[in-house]
N, C-alpha and C. Protein backbone atom coordinates (compact mmCIF):
# COMPACT_ATOMS: atom_id res chain seq x y z
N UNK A 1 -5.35 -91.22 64.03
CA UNK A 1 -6.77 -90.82 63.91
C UNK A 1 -7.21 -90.03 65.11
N UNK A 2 -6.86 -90.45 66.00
CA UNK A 2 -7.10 -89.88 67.65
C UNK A 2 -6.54 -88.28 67.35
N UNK A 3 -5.58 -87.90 67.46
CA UNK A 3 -4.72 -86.79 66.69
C UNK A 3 -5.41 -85.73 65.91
N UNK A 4 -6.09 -86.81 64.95
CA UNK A 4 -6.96 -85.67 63.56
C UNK A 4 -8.40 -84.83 64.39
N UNK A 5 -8.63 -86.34 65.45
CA UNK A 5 -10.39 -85.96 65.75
C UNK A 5 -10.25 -84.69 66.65
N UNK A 6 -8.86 -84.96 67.91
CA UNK A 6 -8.66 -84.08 68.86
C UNK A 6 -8.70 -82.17 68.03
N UNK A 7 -7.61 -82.60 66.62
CA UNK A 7 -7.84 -81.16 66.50
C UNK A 7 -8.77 -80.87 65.79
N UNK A 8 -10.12 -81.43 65.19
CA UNK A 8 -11.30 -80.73 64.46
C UNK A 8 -11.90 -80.36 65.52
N UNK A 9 -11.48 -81.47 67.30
CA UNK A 9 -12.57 -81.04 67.87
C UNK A 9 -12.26 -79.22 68.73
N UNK A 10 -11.05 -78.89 68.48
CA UNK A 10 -10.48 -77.44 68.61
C UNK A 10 -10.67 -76.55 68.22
N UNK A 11 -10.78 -77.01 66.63
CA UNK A 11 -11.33 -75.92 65.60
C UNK A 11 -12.82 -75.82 65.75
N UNK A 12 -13.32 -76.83 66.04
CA UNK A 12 -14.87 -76.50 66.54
C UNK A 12 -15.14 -75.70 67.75
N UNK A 13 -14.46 -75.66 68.40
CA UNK A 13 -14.36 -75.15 70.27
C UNK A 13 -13.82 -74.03 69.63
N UNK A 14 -13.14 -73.41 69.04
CA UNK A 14 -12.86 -72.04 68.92
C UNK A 14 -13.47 -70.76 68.14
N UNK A 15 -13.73 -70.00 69.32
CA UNK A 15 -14.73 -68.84 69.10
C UNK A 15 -14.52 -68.09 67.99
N UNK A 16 -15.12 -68.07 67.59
CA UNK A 16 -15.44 -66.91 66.02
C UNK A 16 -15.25 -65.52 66.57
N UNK A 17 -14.73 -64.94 65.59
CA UNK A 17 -14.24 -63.79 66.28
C UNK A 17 -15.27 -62.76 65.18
N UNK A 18 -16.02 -61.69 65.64
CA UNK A 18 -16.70 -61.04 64.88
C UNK A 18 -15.97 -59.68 63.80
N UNK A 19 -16.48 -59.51 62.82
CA UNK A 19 -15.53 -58.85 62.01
C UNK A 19 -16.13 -57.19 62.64
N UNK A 20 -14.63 -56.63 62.65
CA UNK A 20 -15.17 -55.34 63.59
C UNK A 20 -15.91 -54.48 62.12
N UNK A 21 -16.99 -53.77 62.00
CA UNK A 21 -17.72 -52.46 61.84
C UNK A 21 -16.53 -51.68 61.02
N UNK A 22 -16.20 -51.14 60.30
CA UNK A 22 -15.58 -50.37 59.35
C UNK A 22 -15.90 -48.60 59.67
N UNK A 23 -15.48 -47.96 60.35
CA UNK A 23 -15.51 -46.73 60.61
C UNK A 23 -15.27 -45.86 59.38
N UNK A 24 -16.32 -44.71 59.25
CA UNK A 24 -16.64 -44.22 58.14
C UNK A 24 -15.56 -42.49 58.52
N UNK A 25 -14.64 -42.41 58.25
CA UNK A 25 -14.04 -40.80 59.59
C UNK A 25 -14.30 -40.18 58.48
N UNK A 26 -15.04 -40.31 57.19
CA UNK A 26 -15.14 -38.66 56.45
C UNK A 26 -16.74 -38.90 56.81
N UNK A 27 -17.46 -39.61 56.51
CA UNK A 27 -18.54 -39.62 57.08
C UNK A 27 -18.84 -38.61 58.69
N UNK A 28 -18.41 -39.01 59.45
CA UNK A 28 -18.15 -38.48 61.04
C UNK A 28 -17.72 -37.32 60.59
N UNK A 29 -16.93 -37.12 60.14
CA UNK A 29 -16.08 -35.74 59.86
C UNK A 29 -17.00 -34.58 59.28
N UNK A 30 -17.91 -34.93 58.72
CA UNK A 30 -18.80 -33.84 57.76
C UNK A 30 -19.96 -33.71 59.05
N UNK A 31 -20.25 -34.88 59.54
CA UNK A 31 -21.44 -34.85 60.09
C UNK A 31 -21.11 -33.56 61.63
N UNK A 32 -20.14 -34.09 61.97
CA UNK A 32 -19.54 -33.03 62.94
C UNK A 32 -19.45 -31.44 62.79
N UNK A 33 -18.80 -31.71 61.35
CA UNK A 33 -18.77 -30.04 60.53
C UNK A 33 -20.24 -29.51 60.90
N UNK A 34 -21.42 -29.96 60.12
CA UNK A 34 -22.67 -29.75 59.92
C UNK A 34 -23.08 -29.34 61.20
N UNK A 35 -22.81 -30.15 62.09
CA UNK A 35 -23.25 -29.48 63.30
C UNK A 35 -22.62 -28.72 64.62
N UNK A 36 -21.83 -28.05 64.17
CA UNK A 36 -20.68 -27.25 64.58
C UNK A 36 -21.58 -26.07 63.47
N UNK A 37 -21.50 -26.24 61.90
CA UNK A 37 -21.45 -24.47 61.93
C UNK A 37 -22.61 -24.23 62.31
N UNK A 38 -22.93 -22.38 62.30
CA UNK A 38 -24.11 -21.77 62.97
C UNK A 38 -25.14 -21.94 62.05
N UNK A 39 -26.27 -21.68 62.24
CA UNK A 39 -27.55 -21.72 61.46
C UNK A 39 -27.76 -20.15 61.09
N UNK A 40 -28.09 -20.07 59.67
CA UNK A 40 -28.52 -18.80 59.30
C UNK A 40 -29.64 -18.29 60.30
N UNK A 41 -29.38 -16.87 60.33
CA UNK A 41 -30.77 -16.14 60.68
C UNK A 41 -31.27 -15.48 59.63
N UNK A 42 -32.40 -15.84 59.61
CA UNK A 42 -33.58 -14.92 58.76
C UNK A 42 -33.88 -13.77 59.50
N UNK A 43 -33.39 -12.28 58.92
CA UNK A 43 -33.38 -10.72 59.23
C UNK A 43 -35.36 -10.57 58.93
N UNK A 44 -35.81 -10.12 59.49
CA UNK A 44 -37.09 -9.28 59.20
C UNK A 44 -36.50 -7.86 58.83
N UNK A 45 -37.31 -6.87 58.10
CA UNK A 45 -36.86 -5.93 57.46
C UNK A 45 -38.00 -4.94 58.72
N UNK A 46 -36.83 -4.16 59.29
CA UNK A 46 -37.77 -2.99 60.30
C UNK A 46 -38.80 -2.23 59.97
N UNK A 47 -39.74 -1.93 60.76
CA UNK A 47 -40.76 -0.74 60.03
C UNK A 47 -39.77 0.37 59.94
N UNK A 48 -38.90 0.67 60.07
CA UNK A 48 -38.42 1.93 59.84
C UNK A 48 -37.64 2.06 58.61
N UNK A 49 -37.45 0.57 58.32
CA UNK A 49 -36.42 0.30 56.93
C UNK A 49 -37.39 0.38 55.72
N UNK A 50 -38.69 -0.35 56.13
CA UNK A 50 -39.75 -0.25 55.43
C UNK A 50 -40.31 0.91 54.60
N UNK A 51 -40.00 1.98 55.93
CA UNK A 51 -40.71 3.11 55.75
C UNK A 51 -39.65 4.58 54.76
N UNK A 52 -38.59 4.04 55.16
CA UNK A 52 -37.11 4.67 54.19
C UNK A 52 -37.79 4.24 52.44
N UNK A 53 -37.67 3.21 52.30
CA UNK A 53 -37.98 2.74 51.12
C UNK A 53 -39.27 3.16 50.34
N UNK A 54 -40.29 3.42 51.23
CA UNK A 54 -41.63 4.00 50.42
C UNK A 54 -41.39 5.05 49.46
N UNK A 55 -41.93 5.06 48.61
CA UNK A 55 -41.51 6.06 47.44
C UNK A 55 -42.84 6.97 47.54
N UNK A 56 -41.89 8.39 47.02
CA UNK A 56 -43.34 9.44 47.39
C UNK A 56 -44.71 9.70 46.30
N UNK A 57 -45.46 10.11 46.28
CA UNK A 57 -46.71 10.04 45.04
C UNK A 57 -46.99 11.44 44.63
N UNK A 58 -46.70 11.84 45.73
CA UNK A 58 -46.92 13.61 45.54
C UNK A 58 -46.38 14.55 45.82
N UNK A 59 -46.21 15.86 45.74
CA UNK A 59 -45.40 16.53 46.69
C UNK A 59 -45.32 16.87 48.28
N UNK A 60 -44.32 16.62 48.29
CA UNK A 60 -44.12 16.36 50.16
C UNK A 60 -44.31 17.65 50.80
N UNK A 61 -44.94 17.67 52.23
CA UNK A 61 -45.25 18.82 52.79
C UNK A 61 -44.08 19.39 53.53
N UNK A 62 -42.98 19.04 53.00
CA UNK A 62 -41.61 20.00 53.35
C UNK A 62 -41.12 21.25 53.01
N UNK A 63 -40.71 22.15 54.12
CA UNK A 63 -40.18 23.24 54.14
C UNK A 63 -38.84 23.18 53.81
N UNK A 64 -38.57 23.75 52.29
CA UNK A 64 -36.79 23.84 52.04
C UNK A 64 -36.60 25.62 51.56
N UNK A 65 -35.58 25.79 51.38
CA UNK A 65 -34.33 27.03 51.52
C UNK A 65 -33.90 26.85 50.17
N UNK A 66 -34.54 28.29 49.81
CA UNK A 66 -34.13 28.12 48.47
C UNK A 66 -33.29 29.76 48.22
N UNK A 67 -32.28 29.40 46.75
CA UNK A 67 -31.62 30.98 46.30
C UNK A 67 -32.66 32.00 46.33
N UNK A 68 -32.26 32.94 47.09
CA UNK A 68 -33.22 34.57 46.71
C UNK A 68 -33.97 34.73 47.90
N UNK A 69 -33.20 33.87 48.66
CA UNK A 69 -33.77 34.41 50.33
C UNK A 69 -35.23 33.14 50.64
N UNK A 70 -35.67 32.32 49.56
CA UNK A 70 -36.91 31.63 49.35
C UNK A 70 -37.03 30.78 50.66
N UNK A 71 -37.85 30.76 50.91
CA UNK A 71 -38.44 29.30 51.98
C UNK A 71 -39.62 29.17 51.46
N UNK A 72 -39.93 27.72 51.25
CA UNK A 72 -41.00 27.07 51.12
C UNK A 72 -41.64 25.94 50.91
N UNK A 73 -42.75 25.30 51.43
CA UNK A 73 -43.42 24.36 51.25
C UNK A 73 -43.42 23.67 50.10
N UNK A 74 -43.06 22.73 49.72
CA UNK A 74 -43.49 21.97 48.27
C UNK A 74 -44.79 21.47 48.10
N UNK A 75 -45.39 21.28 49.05
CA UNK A 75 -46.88 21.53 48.86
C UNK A 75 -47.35 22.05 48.76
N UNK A 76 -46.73 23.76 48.96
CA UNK A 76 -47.66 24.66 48.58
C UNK A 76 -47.93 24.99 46.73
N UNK A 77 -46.38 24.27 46.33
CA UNK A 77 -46.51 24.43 44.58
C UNK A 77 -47.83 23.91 43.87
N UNK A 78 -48.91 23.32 44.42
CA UNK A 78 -49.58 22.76 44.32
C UNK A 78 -50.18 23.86 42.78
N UNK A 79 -50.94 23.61 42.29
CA UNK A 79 -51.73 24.72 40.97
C UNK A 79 -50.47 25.17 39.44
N UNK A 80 -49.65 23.96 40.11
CA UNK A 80 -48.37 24.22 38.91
C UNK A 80 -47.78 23.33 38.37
N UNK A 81 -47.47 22.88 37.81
CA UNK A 81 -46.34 21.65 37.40
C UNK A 81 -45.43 22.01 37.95
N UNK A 82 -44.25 20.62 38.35
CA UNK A 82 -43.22 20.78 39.29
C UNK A 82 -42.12 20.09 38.56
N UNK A 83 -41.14 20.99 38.51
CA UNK A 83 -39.61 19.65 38.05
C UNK A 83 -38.78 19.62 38.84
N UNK A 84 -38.32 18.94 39.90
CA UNK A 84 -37.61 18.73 41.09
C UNK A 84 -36.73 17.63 40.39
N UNK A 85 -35.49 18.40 40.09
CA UNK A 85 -34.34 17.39 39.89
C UNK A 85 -33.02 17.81 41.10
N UNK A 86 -32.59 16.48 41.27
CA UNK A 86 -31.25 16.16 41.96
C UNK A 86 -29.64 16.62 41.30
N UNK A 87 -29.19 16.77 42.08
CA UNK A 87 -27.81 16.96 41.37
C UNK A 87 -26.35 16.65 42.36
N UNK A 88 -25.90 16.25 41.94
CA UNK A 88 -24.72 15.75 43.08
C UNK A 88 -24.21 17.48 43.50
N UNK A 89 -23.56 17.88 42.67
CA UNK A 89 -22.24 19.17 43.03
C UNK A 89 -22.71 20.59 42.39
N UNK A 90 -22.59 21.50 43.09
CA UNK A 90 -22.60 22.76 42.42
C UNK A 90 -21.64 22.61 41.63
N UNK A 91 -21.13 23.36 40.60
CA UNK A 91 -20.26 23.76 39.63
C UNK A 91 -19.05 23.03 39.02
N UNK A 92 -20.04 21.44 38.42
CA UNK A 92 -18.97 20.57 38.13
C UNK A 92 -19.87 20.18 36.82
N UNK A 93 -18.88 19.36 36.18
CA UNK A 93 -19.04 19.40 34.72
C UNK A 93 -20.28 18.89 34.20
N UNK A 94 -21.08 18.29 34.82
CA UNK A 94 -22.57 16.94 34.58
C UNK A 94 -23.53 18.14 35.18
N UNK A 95 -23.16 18.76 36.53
CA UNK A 95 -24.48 19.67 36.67
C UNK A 95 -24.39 20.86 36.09
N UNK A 96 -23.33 21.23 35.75
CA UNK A 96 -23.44 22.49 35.22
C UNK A 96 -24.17 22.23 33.42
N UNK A 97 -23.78 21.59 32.62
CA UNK A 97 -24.11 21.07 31.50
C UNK A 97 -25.81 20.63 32.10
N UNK A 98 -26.26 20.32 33.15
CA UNK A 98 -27.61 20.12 33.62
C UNK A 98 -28.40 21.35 33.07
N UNK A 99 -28.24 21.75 34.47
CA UNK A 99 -28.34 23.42 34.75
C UNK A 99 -28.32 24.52 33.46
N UNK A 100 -27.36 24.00 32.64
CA UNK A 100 -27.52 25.49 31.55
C UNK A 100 -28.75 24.68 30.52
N UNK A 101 -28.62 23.52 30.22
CA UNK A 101 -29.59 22.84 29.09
C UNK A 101 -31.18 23.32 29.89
N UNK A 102 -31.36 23.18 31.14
CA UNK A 102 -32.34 23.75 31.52
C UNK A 102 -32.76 25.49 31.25
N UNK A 103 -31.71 25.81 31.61
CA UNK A 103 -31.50 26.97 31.45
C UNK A 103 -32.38 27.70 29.84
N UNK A 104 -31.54 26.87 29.37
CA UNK A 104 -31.58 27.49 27.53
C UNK A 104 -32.78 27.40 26.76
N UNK A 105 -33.44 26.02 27.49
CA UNK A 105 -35.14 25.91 27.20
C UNK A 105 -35.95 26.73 28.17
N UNK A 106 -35.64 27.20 28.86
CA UNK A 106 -36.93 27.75 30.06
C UNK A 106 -37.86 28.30 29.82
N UNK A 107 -37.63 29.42 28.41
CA UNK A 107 -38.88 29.89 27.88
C UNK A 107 -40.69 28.82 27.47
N UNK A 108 -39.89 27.20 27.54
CA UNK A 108 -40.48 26.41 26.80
C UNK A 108 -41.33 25.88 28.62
N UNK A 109 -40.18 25.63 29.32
CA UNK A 109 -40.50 25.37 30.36
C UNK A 109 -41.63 26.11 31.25
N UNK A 110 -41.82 27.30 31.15
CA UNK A 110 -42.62 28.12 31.49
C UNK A 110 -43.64 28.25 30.71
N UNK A 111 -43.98 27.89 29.19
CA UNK A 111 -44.96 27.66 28.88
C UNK A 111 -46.17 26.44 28.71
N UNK A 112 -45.57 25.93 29.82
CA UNK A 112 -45.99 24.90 30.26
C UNK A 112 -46.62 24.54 31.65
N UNK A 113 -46.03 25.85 32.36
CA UNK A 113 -46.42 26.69 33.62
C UNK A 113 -46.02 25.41 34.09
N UNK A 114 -44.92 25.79 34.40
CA UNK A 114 -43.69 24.52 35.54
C UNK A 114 -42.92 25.39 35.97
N UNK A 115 -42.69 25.02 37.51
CA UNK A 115 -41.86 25.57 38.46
C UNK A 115 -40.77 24.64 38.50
N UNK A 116 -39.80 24.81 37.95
CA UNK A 116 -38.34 23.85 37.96
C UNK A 116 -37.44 24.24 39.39
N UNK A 117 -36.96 23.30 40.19
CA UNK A 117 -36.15 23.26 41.26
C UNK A 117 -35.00 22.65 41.21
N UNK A 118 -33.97 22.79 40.95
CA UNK A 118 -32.29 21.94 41.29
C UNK A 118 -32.10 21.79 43.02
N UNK A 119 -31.70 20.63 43.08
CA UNK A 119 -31.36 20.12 44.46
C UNK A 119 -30.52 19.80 44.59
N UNK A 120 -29.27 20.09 45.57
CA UNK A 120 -28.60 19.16 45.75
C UNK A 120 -28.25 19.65 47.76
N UNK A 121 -26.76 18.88 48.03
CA UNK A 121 -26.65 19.07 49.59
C UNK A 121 -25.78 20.31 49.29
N UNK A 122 -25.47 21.22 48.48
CA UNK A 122 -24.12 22.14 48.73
C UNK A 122 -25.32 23.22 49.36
N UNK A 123 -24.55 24.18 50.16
CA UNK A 123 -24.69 25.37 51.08
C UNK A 123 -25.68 26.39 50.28
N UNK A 124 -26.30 27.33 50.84
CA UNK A 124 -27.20 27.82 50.14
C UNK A 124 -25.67 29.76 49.29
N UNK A 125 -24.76 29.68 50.11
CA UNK A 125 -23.81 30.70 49.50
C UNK A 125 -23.17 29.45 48.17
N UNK A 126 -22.93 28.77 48.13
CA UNK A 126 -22.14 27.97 47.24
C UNK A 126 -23.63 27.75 46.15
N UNK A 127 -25.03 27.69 46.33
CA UNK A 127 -25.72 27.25 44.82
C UNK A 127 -25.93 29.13 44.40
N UNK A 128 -25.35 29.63 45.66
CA UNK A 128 -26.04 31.70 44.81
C UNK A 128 -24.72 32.02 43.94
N UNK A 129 -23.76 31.33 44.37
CA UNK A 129 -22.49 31.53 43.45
C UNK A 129 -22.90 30.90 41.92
N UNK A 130 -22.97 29.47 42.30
CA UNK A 130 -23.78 28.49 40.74
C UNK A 130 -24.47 29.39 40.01
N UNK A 131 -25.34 30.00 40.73
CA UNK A 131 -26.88 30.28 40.30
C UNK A 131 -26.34 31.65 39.30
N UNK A 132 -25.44 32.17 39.80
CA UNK A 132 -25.28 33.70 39.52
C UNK A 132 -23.90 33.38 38.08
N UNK A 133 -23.37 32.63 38.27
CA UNK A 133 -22.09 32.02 37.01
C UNK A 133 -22.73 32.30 36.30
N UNK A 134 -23.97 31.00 36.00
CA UNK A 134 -24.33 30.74 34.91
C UNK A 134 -25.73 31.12 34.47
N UNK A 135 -26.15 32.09 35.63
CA UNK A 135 -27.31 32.80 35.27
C UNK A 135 -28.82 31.83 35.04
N UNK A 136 -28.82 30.83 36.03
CA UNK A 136 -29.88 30.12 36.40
C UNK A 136 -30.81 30.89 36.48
N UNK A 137 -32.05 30.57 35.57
CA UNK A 137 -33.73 31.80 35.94
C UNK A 137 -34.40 30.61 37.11
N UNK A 138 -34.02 29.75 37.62
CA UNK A 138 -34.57 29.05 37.87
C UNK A 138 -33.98 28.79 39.48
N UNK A 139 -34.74 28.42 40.60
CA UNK A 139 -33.94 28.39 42.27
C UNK A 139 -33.38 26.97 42.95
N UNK A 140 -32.21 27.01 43.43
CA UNK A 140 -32.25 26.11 43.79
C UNK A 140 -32.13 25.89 45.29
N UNK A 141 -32.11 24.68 45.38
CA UNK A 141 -33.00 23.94 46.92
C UNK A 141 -31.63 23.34 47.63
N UNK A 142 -31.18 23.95 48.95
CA UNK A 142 -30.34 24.15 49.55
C UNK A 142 -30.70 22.38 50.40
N UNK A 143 -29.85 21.04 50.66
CA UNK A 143 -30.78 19.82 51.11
C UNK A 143 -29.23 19.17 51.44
N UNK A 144 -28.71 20.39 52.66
CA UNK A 144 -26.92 19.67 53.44
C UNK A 144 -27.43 18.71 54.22
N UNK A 145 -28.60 18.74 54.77
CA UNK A 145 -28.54 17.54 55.82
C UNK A 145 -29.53 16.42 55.08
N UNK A 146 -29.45 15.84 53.65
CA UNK A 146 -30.32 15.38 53.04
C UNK A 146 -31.38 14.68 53.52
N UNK A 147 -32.33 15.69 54.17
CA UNK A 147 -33.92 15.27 54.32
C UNK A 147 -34.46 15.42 52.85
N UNK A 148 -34.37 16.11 52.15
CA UNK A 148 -34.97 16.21 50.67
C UNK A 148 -34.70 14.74 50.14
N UNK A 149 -33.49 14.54 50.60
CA UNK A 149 -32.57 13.62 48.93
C UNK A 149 -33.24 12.07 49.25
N UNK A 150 -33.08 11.79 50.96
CA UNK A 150 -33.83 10.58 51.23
C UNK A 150 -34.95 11.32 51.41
N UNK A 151 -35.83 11.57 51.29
CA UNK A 151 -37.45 11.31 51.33
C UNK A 151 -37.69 10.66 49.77
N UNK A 152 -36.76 11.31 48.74
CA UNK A 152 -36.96 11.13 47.68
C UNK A 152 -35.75 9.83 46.87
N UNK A 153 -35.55 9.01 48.54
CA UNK A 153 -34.37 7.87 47.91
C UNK A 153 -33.42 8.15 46.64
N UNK A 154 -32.80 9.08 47.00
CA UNK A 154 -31.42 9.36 45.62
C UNK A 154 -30.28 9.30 46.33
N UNK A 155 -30.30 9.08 47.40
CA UNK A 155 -28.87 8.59 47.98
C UNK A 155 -28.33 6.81 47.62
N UNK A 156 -27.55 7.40 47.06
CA UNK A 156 -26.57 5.61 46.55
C UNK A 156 -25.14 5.52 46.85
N UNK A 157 -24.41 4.25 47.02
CA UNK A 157 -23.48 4.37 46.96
C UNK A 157 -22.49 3.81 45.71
N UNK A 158 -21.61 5.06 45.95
CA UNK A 158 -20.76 4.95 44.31
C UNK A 158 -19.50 4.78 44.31
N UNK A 159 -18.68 4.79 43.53
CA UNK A 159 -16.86 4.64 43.56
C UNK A 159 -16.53 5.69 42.54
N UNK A 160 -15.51 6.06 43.42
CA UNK A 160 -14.20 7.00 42.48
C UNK A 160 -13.22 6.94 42.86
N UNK A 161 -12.12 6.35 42.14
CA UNK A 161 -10.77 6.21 42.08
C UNK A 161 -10.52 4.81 42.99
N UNK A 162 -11.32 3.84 43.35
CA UNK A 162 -11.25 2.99 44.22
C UNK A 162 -11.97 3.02 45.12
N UNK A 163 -12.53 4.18 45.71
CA UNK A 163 -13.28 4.85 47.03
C UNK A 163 -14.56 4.61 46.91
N UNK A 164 -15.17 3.97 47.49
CA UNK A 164 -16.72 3.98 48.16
C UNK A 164 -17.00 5.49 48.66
N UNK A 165 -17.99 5.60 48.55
CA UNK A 165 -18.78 6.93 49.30
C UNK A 165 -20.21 7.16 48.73
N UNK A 166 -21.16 7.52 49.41
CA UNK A 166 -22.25 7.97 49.28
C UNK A 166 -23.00 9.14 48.87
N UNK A 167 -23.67 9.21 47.82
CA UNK A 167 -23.62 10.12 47.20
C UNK A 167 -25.15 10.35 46.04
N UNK A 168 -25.65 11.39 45.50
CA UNK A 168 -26.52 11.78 44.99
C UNK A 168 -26.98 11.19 43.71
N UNK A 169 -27.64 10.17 43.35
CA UNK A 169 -27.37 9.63 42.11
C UNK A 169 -28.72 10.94 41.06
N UNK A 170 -28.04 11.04 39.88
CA UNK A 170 -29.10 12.11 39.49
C UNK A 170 -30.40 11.97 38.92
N UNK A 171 -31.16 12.45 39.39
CA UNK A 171 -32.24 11.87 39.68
C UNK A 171 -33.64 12.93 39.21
N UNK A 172 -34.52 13.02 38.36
CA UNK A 172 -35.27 13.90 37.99
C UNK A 172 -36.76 13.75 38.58
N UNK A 173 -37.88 14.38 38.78
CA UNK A 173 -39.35 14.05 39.80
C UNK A 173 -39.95 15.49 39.05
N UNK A 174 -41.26 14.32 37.97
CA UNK A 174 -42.23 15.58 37.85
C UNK A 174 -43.50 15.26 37.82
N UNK A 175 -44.34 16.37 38.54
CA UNK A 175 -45.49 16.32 39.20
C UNK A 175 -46.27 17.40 38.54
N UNK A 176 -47.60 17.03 38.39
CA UNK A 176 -48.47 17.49 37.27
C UNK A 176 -49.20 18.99 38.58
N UNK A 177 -50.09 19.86 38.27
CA UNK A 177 -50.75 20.61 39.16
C UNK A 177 -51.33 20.50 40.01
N UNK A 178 -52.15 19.06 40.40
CA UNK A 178 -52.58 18.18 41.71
C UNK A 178 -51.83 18.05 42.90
N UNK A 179 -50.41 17.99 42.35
CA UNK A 179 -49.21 17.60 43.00
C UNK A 179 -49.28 16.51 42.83
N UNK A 180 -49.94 15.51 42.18
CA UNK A 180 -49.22 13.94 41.75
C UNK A 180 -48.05 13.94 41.22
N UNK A 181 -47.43 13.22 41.66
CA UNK A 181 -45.94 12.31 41.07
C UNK A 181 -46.13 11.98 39.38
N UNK A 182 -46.23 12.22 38.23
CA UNK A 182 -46.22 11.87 37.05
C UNK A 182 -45.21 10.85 36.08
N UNK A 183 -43.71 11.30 36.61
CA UNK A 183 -43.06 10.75 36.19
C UNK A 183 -41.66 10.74 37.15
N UNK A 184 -41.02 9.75 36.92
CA UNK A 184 -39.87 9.61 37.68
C UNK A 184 -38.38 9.38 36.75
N UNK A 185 -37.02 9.92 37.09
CA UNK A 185 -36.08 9.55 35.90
C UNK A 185 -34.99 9.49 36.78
N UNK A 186 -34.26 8.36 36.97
CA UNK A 186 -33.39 7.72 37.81
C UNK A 186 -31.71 7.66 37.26
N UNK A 187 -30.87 7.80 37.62
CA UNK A 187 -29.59 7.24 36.66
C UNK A 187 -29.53 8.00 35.77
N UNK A 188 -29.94 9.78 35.60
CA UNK A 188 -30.18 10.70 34.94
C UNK A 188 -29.17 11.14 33.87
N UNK A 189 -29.27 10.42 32.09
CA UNK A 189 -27.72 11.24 31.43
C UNK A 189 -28.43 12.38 31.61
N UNK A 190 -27.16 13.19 31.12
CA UNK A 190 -27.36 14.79 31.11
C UNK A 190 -27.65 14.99 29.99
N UNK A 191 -27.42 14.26 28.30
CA UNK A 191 -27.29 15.16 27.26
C UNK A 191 -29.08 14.56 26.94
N UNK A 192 -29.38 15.57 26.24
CA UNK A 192 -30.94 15.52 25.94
C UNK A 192 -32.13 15.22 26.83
N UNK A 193 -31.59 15.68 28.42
CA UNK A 193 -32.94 15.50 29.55
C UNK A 193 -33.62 16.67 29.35
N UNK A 194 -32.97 17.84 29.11
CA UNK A 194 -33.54 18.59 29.56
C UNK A 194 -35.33 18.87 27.92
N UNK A 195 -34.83 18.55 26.79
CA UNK A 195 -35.59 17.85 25.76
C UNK A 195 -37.13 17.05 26.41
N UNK A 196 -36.03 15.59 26.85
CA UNK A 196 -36.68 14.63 27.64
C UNK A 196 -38.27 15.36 28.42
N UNK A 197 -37.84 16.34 29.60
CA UNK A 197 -39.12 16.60 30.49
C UNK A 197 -39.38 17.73 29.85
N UNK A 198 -39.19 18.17 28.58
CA UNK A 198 -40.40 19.10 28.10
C UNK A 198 -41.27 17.58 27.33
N UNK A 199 -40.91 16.83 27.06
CA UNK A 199 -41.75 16.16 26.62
C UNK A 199 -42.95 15.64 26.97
N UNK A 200 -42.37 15.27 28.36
CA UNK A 200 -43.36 14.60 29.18
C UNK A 200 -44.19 16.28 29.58
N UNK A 201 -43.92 17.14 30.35
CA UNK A 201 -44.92 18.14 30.48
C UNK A 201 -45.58 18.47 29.34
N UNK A 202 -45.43 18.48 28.27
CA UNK A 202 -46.73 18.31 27.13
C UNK A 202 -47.40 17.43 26.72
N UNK A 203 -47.34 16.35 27.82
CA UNK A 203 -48.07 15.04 27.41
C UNK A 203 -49.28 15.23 28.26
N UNK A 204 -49.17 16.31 29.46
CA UNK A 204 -50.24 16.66 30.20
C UNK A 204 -51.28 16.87 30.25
C-alpha cells in the first residue's frame, strides 16, 4: 500500500507539460507574400495627356501645304462646307479606290459647295504624283510631321505581318459653313463612303 500511495503521490507532483501552439507555415507563408509584394500606384492622367485626347469641334486655325503650290489656314475655309478625310498611303489600293470614288462624284460634291481635302503624312512631290495618276480635282494636305493627324487623333496602332507600328487609321471630318464639326467617321470602309458624305452634306 505504502508503494501504491508513494507513486500517485508522483503522478500528482509531476508537472503538466503544456501542449505546444500548432504553427500555421502556409498561413505565415501568404501573410509574408502579401507583404513583400509592392502596392499598386494609381497613375493620374497629365494635363498634357488630357489635352492630346480633346477632340476638335471646329476647324482648327492651322496652316497646312497643300498640291498646287497651296498654303492655308483651315479656318480660313470658313463660308463652305469642309470634307477633311485621312488616308494612310499615297497610291495604294484602299486610298486610291478612296480618292477616285471621291473623285467620280465631285460634280455632286460641289453642289453642295464643299471643299474636300485628302490627308495623309506622304511628301507634298509623292501626293502631286497621286494627284496627277489619277486626276484628283480635289488637293491634298501634305501632314509628314503629323500635327494635322494628332490634332485630329487618327493616329493608332496597328499590325501587319506580325509587326506593330503606328499608323493612320482612316478617318473622315465634316464641317458645315460655320466651321462646326458636323459629323465624324472613324474605322473608314472605303466602298460606299464616298455615297455616305454626300449624304450627310444634304442633310444640311
Amino acid at each position: 500500500m505504502a508503494k501504491k500511495k508513494k507513486a500517485r503521490a508522483k503522478a500528482k507532483t509531476k508537472p503538466k507539460t503544456k501542449a505546444k501552439a500548432k504553427t500555421k507555415p502556409k498561413a505565415k507563408a501568404a501573410k509574408s507574400k502579401a507583404a513583400s509584394k509592392p502596392k499598386k500606384k494609381t497613375v493620374k492622367a497629365s494635363k498634357a495627356g488630357a489635352a492630346a485626347l480633346t477632340r476638335l469641334t471646329a476647324l482648327p486655325d492651322m496652316a497646312v501645304e497643300t498640291t498646287n503650290g497651296g498654303r492655308m489656314k483651315l479656318s480660313e475655309l470658313k463660308g463652305k462646307n469642309v470634307v477633311l478625310y485621312f488616308y494612310p498611303k499615297d497610291d495604294t489600293p484602299g486610298c486610291t479606290t478612296e480618292g477616285c470614288d471621291i473623285r467620280d462624284r465631285y460634280s455632286e460634291f460641289q453642289r453642295t459647295d464643299t471643299v474636300v481635302l485628302g490627308v495623309s503624312r506622304d511628301r507634298l512631290d509623292s501626293h502631286e504624283e497621286f494627284k496627277a495618276k489619277f486626276g484628283f480635282p480635289f488637293e491634298l494636305v501634305s501632314d509628314p510631321e503629323e500635327k494635322l493627324c494628332r490634332a485630329f487623333d487618327v493616329m493608332r496602332k496597328k499590325s501587319l505581318y506580325g509587326k506593330e507600328y503606328i499608323g493612320v487609321d482612316r478617318s473622315t471630318f465634316v464641317f458645315d459653313k460655320s466651321g462646326k464639326l458636323r459629323k465624324e467617321f472613324r474605322g473608314v470602309q472605303v466602298a460606299g463612303h464616298a455615297e455616305e458624305l454626300l449624304k450627310e452634306l444634304n442633310n444640311f
